[in-house]
Structure formats: structure tokens, C-alpha cells
Protein backbone atom coordinates (compact mmCIF):
# COMPACT_ATOMS: atom_id res chain seq x y z
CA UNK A 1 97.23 194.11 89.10
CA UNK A 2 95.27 191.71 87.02
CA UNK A 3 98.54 189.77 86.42
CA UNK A 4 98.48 189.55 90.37
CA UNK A 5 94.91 188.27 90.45
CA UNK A 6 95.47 185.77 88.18
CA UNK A 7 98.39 184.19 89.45
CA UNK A 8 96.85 184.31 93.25
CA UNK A 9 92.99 182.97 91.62
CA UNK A 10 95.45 179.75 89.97
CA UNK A 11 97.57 179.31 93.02
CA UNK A 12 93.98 179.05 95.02
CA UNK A 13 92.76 176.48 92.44
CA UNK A 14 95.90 174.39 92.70
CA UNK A 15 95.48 174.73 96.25
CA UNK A 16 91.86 173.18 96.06
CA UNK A 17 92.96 170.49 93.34
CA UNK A 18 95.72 169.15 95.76
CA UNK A 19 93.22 169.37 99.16
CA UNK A 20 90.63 167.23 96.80
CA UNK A 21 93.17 165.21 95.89
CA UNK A 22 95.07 164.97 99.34
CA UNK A 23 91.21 163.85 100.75
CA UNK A 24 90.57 160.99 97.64
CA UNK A 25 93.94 159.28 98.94
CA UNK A 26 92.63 159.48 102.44
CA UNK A 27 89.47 157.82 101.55
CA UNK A 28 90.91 155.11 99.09
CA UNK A 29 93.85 154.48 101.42
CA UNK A 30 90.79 153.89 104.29
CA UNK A 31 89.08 151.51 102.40
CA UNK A 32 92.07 149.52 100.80
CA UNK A 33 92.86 148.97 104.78
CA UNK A 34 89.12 147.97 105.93
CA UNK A 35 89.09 145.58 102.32
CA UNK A 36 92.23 143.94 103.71
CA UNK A 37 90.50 143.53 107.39
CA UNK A 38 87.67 141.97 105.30
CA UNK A 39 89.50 140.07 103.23
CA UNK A 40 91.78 138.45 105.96
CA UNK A 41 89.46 135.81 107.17
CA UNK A 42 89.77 134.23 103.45
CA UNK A 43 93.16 134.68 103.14
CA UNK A 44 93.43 132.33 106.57
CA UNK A 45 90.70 129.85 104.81
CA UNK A 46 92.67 129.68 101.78
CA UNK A 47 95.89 129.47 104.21
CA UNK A 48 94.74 126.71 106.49
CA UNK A 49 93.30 124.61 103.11
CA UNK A 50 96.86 124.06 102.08
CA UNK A 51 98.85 123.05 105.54
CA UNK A 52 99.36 119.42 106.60
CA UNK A 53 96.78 118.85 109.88
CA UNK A 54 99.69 119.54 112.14
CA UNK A 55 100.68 123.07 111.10
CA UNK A 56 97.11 124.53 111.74
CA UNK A 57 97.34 125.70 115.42
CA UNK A 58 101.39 125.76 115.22
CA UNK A 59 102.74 129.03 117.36
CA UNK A 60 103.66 131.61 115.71
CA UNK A 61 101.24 131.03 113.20
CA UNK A 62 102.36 130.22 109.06
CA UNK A 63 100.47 132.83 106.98
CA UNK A 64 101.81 130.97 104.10
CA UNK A 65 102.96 127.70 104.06
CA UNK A 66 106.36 126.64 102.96
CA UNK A 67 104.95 123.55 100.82
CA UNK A 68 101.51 124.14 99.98
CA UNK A 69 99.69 120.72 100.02
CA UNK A 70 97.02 121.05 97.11
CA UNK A 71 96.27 117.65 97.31
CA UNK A 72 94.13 118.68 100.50
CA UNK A 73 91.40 119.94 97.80
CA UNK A 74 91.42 116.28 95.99
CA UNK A 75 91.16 114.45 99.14
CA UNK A 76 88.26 116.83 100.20
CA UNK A 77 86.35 116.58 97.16
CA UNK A 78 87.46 112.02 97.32
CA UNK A 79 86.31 111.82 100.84
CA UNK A 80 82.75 112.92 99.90
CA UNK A 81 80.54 113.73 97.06
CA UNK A 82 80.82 118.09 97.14
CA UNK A 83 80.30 118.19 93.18
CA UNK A 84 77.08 116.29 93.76
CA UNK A 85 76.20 118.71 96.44
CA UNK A 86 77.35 121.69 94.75
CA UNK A 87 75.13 120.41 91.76
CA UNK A 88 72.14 119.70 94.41
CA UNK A 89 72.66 123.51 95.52
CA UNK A 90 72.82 124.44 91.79
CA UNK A 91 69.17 123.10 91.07
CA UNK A 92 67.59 124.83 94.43
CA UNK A 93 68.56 127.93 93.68
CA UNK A 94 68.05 128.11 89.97
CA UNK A 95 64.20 126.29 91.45
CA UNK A 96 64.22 128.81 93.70
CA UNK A 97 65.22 132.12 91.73
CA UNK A 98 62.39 130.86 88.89
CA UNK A 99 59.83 130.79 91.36
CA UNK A 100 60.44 133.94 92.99
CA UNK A 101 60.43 135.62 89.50
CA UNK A 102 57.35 134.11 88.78
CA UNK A 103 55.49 134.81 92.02
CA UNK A 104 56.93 137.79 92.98
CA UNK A 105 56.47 140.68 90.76
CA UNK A 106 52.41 139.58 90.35
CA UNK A 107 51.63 140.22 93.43
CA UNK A 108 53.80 143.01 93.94
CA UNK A 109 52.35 144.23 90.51
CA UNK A 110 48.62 144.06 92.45
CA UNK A 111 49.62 145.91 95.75
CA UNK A 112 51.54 148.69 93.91
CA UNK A 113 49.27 149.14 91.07
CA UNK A 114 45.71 148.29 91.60
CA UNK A 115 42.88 148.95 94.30
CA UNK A 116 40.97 146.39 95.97
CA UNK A 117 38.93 146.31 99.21
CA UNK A 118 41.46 145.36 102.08
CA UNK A 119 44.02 146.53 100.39
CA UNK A 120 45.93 147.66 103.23
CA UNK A 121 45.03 145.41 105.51
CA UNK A 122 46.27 142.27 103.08
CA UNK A 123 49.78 144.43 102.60
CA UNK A 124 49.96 144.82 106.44
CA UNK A 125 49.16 141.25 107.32
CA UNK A 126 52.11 139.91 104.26
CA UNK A 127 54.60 142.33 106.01
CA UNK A 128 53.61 140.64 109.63
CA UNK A 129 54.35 137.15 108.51
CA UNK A 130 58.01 138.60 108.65
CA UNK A 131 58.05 138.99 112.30
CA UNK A 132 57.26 134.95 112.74
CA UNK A 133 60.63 133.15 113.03
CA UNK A 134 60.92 130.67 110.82
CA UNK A 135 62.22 127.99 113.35
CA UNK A 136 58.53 127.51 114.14
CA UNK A 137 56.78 126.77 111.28
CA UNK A 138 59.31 124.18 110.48
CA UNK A 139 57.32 121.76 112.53
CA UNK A 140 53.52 122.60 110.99
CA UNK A 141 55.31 122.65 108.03
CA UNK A 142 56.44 119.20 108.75
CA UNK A 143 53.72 117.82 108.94
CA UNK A 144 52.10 119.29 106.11
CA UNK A 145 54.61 118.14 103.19
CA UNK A 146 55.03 114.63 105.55
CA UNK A 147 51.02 114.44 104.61
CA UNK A 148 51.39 114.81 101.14
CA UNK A 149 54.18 112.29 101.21
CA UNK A 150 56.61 115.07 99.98
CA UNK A 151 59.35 114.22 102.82
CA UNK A 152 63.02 113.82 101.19
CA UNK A 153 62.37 115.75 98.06
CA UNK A 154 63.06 119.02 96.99
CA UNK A 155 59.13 119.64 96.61
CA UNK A 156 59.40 121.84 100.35
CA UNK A 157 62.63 123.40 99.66
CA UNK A 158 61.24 124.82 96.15
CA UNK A 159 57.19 125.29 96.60
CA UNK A 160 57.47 128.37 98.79
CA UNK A 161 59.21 130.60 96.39
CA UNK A 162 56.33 129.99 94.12
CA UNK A 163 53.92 131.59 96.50
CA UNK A 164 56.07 134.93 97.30
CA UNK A 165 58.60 135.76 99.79
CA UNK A 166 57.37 138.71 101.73
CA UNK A 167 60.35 140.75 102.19
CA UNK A 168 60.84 140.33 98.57
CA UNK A 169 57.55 141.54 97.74
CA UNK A 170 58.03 144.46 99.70
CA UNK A 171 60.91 145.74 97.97
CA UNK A 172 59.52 145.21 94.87
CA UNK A 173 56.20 146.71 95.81
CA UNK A 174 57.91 149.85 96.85
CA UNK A 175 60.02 149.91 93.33
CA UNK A 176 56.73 149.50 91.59
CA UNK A 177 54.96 152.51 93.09
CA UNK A 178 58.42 154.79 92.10
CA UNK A 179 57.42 153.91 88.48
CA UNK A 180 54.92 156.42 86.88
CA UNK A 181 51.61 155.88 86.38
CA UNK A 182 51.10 157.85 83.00
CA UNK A 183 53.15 154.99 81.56
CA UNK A 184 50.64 152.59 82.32
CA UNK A 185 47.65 154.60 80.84
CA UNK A 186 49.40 155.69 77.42
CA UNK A 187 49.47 151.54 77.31
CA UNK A 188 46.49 151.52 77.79
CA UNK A 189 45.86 153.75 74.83
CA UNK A 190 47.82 151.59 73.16
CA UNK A 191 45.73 148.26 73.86
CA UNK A 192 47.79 146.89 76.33
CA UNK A 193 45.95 144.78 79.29
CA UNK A 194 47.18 144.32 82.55
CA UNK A 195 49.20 141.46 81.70
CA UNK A 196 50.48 143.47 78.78
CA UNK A 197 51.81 146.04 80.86
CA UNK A 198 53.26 144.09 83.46
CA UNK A 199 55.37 141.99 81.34
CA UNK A 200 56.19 145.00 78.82
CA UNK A 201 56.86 148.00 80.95
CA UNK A 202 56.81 146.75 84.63
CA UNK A 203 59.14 144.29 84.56
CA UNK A 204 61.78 145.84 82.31
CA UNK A 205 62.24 148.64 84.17
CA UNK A 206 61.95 146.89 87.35
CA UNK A 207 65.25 144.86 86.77
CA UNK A 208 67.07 146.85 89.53
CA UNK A 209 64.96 144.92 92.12
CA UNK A 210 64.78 141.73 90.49
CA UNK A 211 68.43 141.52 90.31
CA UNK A 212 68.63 142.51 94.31
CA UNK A 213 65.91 139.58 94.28
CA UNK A 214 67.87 137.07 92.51
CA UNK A 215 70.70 137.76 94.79
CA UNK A 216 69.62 137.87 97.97
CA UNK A 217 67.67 134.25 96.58
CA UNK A 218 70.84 132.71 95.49
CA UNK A 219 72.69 133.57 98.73
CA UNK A 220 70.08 132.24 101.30
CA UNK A 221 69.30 129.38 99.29
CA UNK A 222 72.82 128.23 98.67
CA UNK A 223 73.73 128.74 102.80
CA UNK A 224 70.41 127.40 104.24
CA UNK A 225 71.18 124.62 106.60
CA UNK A 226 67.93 123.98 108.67
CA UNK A 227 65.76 123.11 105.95
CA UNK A 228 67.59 120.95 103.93
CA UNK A 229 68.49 118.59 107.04
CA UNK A 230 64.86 118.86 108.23
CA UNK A 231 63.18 117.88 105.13
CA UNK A 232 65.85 115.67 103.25
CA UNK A 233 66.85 112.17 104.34
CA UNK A 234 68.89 110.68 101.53
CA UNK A 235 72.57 112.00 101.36
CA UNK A 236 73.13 111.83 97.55
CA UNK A 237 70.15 114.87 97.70
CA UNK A 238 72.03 117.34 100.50
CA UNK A 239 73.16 120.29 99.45
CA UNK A 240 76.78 121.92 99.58
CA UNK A 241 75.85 123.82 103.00
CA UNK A 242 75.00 119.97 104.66
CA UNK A 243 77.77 118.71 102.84
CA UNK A 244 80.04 120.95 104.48
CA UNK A 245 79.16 119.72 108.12
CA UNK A 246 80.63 116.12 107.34
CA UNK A 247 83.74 117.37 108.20
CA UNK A 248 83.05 117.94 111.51
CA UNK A 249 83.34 115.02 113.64
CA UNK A 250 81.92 114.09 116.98
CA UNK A 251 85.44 115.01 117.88
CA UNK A 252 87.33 116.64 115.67
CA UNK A 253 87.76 118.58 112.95
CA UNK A 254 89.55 117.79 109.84
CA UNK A 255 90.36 121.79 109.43
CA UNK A 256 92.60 121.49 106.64
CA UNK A 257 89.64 119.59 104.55
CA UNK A 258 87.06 121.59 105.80
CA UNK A 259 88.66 125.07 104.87
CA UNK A 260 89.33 123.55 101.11
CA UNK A 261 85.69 122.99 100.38
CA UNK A 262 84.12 125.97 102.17
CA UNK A 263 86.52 127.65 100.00
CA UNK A 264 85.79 126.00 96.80
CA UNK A 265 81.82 126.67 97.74
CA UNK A 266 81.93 130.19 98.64
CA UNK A 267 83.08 130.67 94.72
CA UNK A 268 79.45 130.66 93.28
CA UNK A 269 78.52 133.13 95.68
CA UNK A 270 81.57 135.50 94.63
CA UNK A 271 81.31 134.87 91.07
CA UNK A 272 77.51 136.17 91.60
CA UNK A 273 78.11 139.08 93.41
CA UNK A 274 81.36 140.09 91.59
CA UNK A 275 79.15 140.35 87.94
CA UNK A 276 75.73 141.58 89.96
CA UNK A 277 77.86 144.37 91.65
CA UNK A 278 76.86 147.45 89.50
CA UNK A 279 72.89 146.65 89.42
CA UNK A 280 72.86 145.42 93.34
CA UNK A 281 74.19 148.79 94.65
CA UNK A 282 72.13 150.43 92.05
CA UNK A 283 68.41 148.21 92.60
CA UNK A 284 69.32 148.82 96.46
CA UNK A 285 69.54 152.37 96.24
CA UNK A 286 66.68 153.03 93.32
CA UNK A 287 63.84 150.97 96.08
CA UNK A 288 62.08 153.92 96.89
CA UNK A 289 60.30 154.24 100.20
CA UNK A 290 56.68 155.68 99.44
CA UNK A 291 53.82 154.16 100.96
């Protein structure tokens, strides 16, 4: 009888092992498909960036083509000045990601840790300026840097990161009140200010959220069109995301070009996101919600 048992209690395991097993194929097999849907439309940019202008639209359509033509990516990068661009786009972001580092976890630091009359009220009024589009204060904004003669530089394209982006503050707000408290007064025991603790304990284990910060910087700042072709005049100072529009005649569309250099400037932002993987998912799902 117990041999019985035994044998029916293994084939029952066995039976589990292969229905766990059966449902992890299921799964992976699901998202190797949806990673290929994903992963199509750059497969066609790459495509397109290495057919001759008259093989683009040709019926039925050449998923690879017979003689790649990698010159296309010389030509792109002869026609215009992308490096320069691409460096341009380099020096916002890294502008940009400083100042947000800078600005961002002080005044998050103040909301989540200290009390202050109107409090609340401040906090509610930084989260409001969220619901203002930001097509219209382009134009008071205008006029501001125009008045302190500060069109065509990167001065408006860089100063507001050093004064806190609300949605960033938010998040990091939120992280900062998931952090105990008792840490802060045994460094206080200690003889640690404010400062002290911000910049020893805060910080360090607020990296989750900074990296989702310096991520979600980096992205908008190395895609943002309006701004750049509000506030900049000189070419030699666009960035990559301008840059990318000269291909685009009044016209037509040199596709071939075009798809070479979106495809050589989308790199950055995979390079990023490929090594910031493991803390993105992570600071995204560690930003507590407590109010």
C-alpha cells in the first residue's frame, strides 16, 4: 500500500512539474511573438535604410534586400551634420539629467520629510502645473528668455530642470515617504543635519527613482522637437530630433536617408534602456503610493 502511495504522490508531482512547465512555454512562446510584433517596425527601419530610393514602395515588398546599400548611412551622415547634432543632444541631456538631480530630490526631500505651513496646499498646486499643456507657455516663455536676450542658446532648454520637474518630484516624493523615519532620527543621534541625511541616507537608497528619473530625462530630452525649434535659430546648435526633419522635403522624402539616421539615433536611447533595465522595472515598481 505505501509502495502504491508513493508511486501515485510522484506520478501527481510529475504531473504538476509538466502542467508548470507546459504553462512557462505558453507564456514565453506569447511574449517571444508580441517582442517580434514590437520589434518589426525596426526591422522595416533598418530594412528601408539599406534599399536604393526605388525599392522602398516596390510590390511585394523586400524584407531584405538583395544588395544592401550601406553607403546610404555615409551619405546620410555627408548630407548633414547628425554627429554635431547627436553631440548637441549629448550636452542637453547630460545639462538636463544634472539639473534634475540637483533640483529634484531637495524639494522632494522637503515635501516628504518636513512640515511647513501650506504644506499641502504647495504639493497640490506643483501637481496642478501638470494639467497645463505645455504648448502654451511656450509663448510667455518666449518672451521671457527673448527679454533676457537668452534666444538661440541652450540657456531655455537647460534652466527648467534646475527648478524641478513636477511629475518627477512626485515620484520621488512618494519614494521618499516609503523610506523610514527612524533612520533619519538615529542620524540624528549621530550628528547628522538635514543636509547630512539627505545626501547620506536619502539619496542612496533613493537610487531606484533617480534612475527612473534619469531615464525618463534622457528620453524626452533627446526626442523633444518643439522646444528646440522654438528657442534655437542657428543650425550648427539643433539637436538630433531637428536634425532628423531635414530629410523631409516640401515634397518628398528621401526615405532611405531618413530611416539610416533615425536608426543610428534611436541607439543612445537603446543603449540606455538596455543597461537601466533591471533598476527601471525595479524604481517603477518600489514608488510607493502613500499620501
Amino acid at each position: 500500500m505505501r509502495t502504491d502511495a508513493a508511486a501515485q504522490l510522484k506520478r501527481s508531482n510529475n504531473w504538476r512539474r509538466v502542467r508548470k512547465l507546459t504553462g512557462y512555454a505558453i507564456v514565453y512562446a506569447f511574449m517571444l511573438c508580441l517582442a517580434c510584433v514590437f520589434m518589426l517596425p525596426i526591422f522595416w527601419m533598418a530594412s528601408t535604410s539599406l534599399k536604393l530610393p526605388q525599392d522602398i514602395f516596390a510590390w511585394p515588398p523586400e524584407w531584405l534586400p538583395s544588395t544592401p546599400q550601406w553607403g546610404n548611412y555615409a551619405e546620410a551622415f555627408g548630407k548633414y551634420p547628425l554627429a554635431r547634432y547627436m553631440l548637441n543632444s549629448g550636452i542637453l541631456v547630460v545639462a538636463n539629467i544634472i539639473g534634475g538631480l540637483i533640483s529634484t530630490p531637495i524639494i522632494a526631500y522637503g515635501f516628504a520629510r518636513f512640515d511647513f505651513p501650506f504644506k499641502n496646499v504647495l504639493f497640490i498646486l506643483m501637481l496642478s502645473t501638470m494639467m497645463v499643456p505645455g504648448h502654451i507657455k511656450l509663448i510667455p516663455l518666449f518672451w521671457l528668455y527673448s527679454k533676457l536676450d537668452l534666444i538661440d542658446t541652450y540657456w531655455p532648454l537647460i534652466l527648467p530642470a534646475y527648478f524641478g520637474n513636477p511629475f518627477f518630484i512626485f515620484l520621488l516624493t512618494q519614494f521618499m515617504r516609503t523610506i523610514p523615519g527612524e533612520l533619519d532620527d538615529a542620524a540624528r543621534i549621530d550628528g547628522a543635519g538635514a543636509w547630512g541625511i539627505l545626501y547620506r541616507i536619502i539619496i542612496p537608497l533613493s537610487r531606484p527613482a533617480l534612475t527612473v528619473i534619469v531615464v525618463f530625462t534622457f528620453v524626452w530630452v533627446w526626442n523633444d522637437f518643439l522646444e528646440p525649434i522654438i528657442f534655437l535659430r542657428d543650425w550648427d546648435s539643433y539637436p538630433i530630433s531637428v536634425g532628423l526633419a531635414f530629410f523631409q522635403g516640401r515634397y518628398s522624402v528621401e526615405w532611405h536617408l531618413f530611416m539610416g539616421a533615425t536608426l543610428v539615433s534611436i541607439i543612445p536611447i537603446l543603449l540606455v534602456y538596455f543597461f537601466a533595465q533591471k533598476h527601471l522595472i525595479g524604481g517603477l515598481a518600489s514608488i510607493g503610493i502613500k499620501g
